[in-house]
PDB file of N, CA and C in Angstrom:
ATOM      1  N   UNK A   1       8.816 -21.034  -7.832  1.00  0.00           N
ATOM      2  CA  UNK A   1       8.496 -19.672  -7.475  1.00  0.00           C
ATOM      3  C   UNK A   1       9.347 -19.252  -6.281  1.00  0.00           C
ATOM      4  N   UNK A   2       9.983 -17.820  -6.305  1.00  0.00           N
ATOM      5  CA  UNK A   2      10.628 -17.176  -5.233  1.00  0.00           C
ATOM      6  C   UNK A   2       9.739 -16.209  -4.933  1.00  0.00           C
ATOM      7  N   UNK A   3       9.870 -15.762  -3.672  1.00  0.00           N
ATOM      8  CA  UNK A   3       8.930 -14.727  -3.106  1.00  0.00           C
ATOM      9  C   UNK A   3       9.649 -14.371  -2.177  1.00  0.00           C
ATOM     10  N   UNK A   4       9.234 -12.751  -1.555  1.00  0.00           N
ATOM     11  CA  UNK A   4       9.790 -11.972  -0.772  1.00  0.00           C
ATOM     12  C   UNK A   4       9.657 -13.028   0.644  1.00  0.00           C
ATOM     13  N   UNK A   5       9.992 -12.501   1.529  1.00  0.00           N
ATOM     14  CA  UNK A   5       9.848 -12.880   2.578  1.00  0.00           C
ATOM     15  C   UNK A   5       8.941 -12.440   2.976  1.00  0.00           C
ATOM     16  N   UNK A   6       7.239 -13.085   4.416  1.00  0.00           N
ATOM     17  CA  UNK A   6       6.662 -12.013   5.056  1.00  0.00           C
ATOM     18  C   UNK A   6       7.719 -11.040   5.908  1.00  0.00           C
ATOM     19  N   UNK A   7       8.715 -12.100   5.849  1.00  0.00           N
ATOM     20  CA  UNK A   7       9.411 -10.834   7.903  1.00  0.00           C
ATOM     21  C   UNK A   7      10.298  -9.982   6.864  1.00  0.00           C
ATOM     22  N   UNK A   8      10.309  -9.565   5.796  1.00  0.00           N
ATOM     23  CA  UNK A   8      11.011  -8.205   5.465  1.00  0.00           C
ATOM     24  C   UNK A   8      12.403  -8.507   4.532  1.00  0.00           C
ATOM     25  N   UNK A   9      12.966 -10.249   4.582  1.00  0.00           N
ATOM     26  CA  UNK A   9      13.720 -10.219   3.582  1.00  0.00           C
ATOM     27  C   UNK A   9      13.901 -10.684   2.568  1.00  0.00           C
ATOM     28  N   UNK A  10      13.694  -9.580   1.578  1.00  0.00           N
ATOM     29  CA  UNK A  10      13.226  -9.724   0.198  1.00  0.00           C
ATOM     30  C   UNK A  10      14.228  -9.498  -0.620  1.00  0.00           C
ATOM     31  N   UNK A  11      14.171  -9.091  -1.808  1.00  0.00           N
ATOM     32  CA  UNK A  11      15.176  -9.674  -3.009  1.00  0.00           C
ATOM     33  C   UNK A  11      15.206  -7.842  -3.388  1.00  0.00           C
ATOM     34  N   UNK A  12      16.366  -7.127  -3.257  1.00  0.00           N
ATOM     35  CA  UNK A  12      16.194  -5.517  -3.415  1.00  0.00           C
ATOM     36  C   UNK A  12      16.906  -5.358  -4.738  1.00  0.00           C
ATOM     37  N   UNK A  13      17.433  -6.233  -5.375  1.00  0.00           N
ATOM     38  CA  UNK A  13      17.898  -5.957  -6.508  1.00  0.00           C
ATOM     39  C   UNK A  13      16.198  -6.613  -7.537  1.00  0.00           C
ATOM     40  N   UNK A  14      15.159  -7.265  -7.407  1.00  0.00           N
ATOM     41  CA  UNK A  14      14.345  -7.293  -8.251  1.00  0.00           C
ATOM     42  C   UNK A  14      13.115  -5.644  -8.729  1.00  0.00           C
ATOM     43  N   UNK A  15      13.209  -5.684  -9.595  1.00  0.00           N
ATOM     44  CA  UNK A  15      11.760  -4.474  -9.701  1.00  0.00           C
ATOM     45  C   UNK A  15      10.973  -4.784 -11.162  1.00  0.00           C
ATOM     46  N   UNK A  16       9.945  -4.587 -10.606  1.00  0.00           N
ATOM     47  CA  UNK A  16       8.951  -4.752 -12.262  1.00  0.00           C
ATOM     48  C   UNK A  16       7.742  -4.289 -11.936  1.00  0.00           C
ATOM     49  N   UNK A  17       7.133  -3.832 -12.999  1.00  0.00           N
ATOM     50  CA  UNK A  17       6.098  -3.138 -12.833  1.00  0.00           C
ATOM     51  C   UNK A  17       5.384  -3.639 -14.587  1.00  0.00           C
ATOM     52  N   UNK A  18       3.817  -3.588 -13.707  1.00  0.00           N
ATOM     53  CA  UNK A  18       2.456  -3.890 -15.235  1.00  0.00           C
ATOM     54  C   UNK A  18       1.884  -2.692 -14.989  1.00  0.00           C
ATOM     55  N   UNK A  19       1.353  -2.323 -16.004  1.00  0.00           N
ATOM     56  CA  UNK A  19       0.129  -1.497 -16.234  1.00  0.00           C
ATOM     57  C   UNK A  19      -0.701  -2.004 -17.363  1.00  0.00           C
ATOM     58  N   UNK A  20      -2.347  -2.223 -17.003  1.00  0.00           N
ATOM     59  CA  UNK A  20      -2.953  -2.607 -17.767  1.00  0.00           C
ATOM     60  C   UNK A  20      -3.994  -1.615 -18.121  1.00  0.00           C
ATOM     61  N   UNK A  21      -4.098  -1.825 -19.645  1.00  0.00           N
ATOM     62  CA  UNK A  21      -4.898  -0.440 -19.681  1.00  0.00           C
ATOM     63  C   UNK A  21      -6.529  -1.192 -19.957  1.00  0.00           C
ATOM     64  N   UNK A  22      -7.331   0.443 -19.957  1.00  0.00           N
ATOM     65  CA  UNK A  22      -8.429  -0.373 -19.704  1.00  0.00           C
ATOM     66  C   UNK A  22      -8.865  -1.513 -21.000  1.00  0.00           C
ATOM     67  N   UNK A  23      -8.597  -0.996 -22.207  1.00  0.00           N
ATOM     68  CA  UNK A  23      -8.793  -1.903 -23.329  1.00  0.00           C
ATOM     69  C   UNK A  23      -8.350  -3.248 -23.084  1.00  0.00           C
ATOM     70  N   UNK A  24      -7.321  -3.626 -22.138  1.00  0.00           N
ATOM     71  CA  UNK A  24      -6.720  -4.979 -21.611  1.00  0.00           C
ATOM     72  C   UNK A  24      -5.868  -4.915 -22.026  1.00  0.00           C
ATOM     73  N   UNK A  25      -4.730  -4.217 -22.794  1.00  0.00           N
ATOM     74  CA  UNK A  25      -3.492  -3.972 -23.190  1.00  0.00           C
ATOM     75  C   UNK A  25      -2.300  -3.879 -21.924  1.00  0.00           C
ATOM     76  N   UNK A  26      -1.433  -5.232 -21.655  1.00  0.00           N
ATOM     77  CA  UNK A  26      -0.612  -4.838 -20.833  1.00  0.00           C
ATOM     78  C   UNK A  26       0.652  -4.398 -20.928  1.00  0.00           C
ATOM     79  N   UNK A  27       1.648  -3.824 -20.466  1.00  0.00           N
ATOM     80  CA  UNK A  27       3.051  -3.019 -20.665  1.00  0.00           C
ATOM     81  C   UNK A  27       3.437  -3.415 -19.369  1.00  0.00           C
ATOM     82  N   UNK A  28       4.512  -4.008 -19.428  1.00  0.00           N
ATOM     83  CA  UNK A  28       5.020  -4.899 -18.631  1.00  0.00           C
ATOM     84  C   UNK A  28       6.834  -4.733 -19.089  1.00  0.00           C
ATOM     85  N   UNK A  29       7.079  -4.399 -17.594  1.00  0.00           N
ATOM     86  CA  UNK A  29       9.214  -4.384 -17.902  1.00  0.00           C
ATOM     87  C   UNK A  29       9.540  -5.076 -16.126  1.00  0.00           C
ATOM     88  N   UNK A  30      10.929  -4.989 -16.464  1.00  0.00           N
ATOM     89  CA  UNK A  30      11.424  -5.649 -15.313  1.00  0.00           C
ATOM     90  C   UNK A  30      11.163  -6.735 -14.853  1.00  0.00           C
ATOM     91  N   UNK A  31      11.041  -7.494 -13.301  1.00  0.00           N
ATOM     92  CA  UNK A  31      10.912  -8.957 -13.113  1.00  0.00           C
ATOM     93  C   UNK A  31       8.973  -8.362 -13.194  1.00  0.00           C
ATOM     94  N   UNK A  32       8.227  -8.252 -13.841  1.00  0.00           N
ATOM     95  CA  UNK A  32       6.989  -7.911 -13.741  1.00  0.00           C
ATOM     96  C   UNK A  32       6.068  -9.674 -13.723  1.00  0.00           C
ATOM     97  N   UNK A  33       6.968 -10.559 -14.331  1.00  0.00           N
ATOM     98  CA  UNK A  33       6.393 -11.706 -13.801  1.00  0.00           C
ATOM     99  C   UNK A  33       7.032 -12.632 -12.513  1.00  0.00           C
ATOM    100  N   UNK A  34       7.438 -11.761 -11.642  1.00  0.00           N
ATOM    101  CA  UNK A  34       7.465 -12.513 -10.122  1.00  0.00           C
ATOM    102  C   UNK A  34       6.754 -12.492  -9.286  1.00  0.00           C
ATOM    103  N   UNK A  35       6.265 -13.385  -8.510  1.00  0.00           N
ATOM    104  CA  UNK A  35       5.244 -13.391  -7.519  1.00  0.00           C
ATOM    105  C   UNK A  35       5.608 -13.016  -6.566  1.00  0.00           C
ATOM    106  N   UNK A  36       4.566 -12.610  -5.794  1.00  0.00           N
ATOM    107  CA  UNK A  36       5.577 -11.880  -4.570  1.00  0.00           C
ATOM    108  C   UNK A  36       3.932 -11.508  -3.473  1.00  0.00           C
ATOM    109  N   UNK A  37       4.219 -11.689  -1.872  1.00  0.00           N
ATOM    110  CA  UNK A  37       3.312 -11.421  -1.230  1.00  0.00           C
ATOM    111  C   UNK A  37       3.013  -9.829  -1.538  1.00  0.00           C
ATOM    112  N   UNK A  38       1.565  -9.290  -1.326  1.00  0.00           N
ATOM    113  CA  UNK A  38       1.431  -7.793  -1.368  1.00  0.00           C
ATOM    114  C   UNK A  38       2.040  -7.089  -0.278  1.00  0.00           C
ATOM    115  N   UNK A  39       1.560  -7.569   0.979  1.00  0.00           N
ATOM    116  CA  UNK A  39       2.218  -6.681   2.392  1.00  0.00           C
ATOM    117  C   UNK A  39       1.483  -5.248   1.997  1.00  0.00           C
ATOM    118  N   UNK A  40       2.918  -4.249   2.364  1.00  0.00           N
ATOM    119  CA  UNK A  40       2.270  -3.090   2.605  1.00  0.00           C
ATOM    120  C   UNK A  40       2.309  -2.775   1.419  1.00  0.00           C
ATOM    121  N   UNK A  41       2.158  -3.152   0.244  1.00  0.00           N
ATOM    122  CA  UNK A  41       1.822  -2.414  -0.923  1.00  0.00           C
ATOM    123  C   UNK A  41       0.290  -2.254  -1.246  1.00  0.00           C
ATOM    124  N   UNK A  42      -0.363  -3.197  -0.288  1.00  0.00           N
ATOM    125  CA  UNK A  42      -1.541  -3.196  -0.577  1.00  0.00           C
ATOM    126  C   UNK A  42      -2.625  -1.697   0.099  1.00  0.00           C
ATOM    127  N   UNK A  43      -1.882  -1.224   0.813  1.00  0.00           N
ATOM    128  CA  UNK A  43      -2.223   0.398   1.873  1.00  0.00           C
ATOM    129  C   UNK A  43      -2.619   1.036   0.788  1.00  0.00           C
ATOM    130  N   UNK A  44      -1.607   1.296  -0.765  1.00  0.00           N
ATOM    131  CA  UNK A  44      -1.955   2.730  -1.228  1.00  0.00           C
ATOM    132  C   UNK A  44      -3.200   2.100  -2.095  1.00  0.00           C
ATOM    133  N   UNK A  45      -3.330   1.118  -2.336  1.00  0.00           N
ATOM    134  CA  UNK A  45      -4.401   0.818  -3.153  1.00  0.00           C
ATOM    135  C   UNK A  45      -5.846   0.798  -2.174  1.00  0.00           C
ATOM    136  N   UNK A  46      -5.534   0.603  -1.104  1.00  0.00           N
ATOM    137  CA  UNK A  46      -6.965   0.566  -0.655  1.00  0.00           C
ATOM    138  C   UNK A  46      -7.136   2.081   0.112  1.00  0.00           C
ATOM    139  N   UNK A  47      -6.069   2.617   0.674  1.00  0.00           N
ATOM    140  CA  UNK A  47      -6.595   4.262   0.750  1.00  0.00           C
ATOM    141  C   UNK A  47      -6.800   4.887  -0.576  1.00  0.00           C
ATOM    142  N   UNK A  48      -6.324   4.444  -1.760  1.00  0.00           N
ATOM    143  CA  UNK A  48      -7.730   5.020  -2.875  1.00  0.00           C
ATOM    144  C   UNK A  48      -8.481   4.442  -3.759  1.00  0.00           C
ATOM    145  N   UNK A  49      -8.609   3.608  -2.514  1.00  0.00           N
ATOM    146  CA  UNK A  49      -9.948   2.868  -3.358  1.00  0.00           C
ATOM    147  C   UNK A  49     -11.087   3.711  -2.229  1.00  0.00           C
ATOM    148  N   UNK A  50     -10.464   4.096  -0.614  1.00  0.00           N
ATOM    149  CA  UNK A  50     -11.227   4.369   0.036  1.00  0.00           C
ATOM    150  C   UNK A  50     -11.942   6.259  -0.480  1.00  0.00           C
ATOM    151  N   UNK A  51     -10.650   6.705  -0.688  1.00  0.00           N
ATOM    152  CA  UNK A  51     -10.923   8.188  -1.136  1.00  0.00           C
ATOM    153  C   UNK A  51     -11.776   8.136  -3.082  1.00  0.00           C
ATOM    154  N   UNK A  52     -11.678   7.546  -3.639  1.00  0.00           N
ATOM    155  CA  UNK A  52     -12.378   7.074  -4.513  1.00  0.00           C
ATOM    156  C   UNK A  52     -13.746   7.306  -4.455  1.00  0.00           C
ATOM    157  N   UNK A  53     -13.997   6.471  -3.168  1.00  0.00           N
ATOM    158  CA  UNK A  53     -15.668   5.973  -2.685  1.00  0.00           C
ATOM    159  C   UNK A  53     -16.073   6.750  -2.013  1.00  0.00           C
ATOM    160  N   UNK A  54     -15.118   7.526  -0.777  1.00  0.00           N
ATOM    161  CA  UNK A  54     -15.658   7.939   0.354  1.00  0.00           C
ATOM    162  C   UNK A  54     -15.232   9.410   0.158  1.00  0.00           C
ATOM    163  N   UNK A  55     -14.510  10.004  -0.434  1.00  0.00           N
ATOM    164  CA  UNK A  55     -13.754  11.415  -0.410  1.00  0.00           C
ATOM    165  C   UNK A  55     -12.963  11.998  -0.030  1.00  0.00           C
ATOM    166  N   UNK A  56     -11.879  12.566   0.017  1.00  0.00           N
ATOM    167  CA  UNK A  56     -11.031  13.088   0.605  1.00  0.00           C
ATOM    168  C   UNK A  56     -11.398  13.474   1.975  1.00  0.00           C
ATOM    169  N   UNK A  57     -12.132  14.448   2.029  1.00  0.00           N
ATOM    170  CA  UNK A  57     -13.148  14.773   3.600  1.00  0.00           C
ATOM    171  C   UNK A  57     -12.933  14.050   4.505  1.00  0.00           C
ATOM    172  N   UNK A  58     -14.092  12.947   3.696  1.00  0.00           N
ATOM    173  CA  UNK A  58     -14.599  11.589   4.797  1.00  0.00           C
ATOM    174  C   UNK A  58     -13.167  11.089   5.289  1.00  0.00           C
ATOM    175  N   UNK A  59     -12.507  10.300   4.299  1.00  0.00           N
ATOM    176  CA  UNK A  59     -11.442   9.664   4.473  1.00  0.00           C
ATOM    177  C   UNK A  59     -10.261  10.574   5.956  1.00  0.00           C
ATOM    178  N   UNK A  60     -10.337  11.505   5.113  1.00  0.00           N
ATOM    179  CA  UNK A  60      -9.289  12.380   6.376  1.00  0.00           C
ATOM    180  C   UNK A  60      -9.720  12.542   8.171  1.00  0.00           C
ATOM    181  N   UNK A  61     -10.843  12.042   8.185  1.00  0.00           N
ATOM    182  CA  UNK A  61     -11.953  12.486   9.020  1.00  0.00           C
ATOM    183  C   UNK A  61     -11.468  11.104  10.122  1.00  0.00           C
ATOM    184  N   UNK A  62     -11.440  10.308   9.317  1.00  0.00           N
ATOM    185  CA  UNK A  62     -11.185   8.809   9.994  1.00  0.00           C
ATOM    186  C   UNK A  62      -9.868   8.412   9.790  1.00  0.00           C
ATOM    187  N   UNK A  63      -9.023   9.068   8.861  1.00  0.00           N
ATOM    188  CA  UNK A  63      -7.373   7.898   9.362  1.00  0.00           C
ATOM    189  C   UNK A  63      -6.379   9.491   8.717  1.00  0.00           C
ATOM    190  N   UNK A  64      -5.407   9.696   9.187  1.00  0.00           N
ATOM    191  CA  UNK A  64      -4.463  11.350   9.659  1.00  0.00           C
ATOM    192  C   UNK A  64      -3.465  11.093   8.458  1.00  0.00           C
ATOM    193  N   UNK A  65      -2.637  11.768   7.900  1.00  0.00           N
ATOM    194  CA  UNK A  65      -1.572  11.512   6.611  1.00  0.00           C
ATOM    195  C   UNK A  65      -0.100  11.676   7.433  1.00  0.00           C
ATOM    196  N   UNK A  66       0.053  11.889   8.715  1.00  0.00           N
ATOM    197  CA  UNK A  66       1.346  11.822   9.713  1.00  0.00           C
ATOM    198  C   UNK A  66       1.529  10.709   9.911  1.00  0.00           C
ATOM    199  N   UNK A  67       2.979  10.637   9.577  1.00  0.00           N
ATOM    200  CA  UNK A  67       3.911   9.059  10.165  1.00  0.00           C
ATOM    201  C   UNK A  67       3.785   9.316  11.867  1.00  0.00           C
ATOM    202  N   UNK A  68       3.519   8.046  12.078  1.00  0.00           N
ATOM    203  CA  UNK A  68       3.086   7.620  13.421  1.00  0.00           C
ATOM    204  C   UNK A  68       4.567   7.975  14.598  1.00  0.00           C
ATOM    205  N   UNK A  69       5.441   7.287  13.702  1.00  0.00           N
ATOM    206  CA  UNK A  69       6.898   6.920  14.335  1.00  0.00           C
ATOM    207  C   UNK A  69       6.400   5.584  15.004  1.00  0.00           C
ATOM    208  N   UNK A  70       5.615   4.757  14.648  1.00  0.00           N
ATOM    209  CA  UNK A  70       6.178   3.476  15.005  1.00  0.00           C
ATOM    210  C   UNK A  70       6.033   2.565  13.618  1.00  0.00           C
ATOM    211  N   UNK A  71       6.115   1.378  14.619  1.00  0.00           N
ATOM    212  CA  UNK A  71       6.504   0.170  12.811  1.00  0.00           C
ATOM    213  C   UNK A  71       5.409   0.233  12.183  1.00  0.00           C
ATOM    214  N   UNK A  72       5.406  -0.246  11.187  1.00  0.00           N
ATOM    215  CA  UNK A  72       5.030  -0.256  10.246  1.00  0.00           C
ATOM    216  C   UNK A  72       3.409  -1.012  10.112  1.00  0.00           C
ATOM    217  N   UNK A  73       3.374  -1.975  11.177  1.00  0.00           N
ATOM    218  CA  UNK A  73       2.536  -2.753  11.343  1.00  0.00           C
ATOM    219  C   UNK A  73       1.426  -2.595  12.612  1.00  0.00           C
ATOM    220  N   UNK A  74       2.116  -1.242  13.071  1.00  0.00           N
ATOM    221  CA  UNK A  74       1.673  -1.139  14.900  1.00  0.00           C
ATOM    222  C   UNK A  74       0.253   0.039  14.195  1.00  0.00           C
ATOM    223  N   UNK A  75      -0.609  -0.061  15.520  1.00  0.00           N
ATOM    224  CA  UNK A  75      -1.903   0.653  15.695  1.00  0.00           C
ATOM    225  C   UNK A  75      -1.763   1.929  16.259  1.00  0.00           C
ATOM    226  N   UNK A  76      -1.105   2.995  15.846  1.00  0.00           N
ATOM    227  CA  UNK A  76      -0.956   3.837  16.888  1.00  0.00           C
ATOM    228  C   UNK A  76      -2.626   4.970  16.432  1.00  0.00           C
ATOM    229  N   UNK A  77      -3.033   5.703  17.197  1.00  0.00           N
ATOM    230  CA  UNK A  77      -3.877   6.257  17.296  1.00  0.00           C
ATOM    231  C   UNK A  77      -3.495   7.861  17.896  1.00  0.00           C
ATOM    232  N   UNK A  78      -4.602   8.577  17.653  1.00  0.00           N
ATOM    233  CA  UNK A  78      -3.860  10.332  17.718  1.00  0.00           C
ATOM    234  C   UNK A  78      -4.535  10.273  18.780  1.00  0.00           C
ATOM    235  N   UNK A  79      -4.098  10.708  20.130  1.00  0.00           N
ATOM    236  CA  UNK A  79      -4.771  10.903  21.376  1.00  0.00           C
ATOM    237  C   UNK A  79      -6.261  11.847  21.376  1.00  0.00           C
ATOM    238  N   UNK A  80      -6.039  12.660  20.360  1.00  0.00           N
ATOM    239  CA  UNK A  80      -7.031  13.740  20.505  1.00  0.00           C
ATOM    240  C   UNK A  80      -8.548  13.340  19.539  1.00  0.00           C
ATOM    241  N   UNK A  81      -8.046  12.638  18.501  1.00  0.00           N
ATOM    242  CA  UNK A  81      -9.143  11.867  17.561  1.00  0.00           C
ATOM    243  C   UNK A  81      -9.463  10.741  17.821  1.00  0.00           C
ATOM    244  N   UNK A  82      -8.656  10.054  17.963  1.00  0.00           N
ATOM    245  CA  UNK A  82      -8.777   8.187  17.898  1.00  0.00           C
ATOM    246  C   UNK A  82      -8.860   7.928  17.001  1.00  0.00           C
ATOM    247  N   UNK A  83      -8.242   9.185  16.052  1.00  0.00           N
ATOM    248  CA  UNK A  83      -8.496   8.351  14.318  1.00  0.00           C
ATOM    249  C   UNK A  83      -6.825   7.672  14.377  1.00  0.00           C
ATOM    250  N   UNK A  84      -6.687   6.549  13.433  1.00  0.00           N
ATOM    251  CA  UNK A  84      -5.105   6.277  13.239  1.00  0.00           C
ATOM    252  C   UNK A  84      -4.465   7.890  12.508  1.00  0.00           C
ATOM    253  N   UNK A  85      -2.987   7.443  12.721  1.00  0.00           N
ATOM    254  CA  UNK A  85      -2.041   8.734  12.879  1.00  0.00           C
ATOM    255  C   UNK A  85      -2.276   8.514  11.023  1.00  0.00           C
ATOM    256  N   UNK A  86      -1.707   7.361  10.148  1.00  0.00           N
ATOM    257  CA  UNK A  86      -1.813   7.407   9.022  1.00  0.00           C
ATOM    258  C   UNK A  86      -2.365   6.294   8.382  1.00  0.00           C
ATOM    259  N   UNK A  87      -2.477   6.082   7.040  1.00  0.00           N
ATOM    260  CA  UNK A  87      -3.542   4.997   6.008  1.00  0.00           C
ATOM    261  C   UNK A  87      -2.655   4.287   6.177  1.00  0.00           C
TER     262      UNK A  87
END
């Protein structure tokens, strides 16, 4: 098994993508069987898993849709909310 790197260097010529439908039917192209850490791919799935559950409202209420301008990994917070700048 090859895998991305955690510190960022990863393989930019690989791409693949599954979709499974709900019947269990999968469609699968590209390297779609490489393993690979989630990292930040895992953000858009859990901001809608959160807006899903909680609502657009709620959700917006507690974390802002503005890029922070810092990395990727940093905590920045909106001075005026204390909500984070983005999901």
């Amino acid at each position: 098994m090859v895998a991305a790197s955690e510190h960022g260097c990863g393989f930019p010529d690989w791409f693949g993508i599954c979709i499974v439908t709900t019947d269990g039917y999968a469609y699968a192209v590209g390297e779609a069987d490489r393993q690979f850490t989630l990292q930040s791919i895992s953000k858009p799935a859990v901001y809608a898993a959160a807006l899903a559950d909680r609502g657009r409202e709620a959700v917006l209420r507690k974390v802002g849709v503005e890029p922070s301008g810092e990395a990727f990994n940093s905590i920045s917070l909106d001075p005026q909310t204390g909500a984070p700048f983005n999901p």
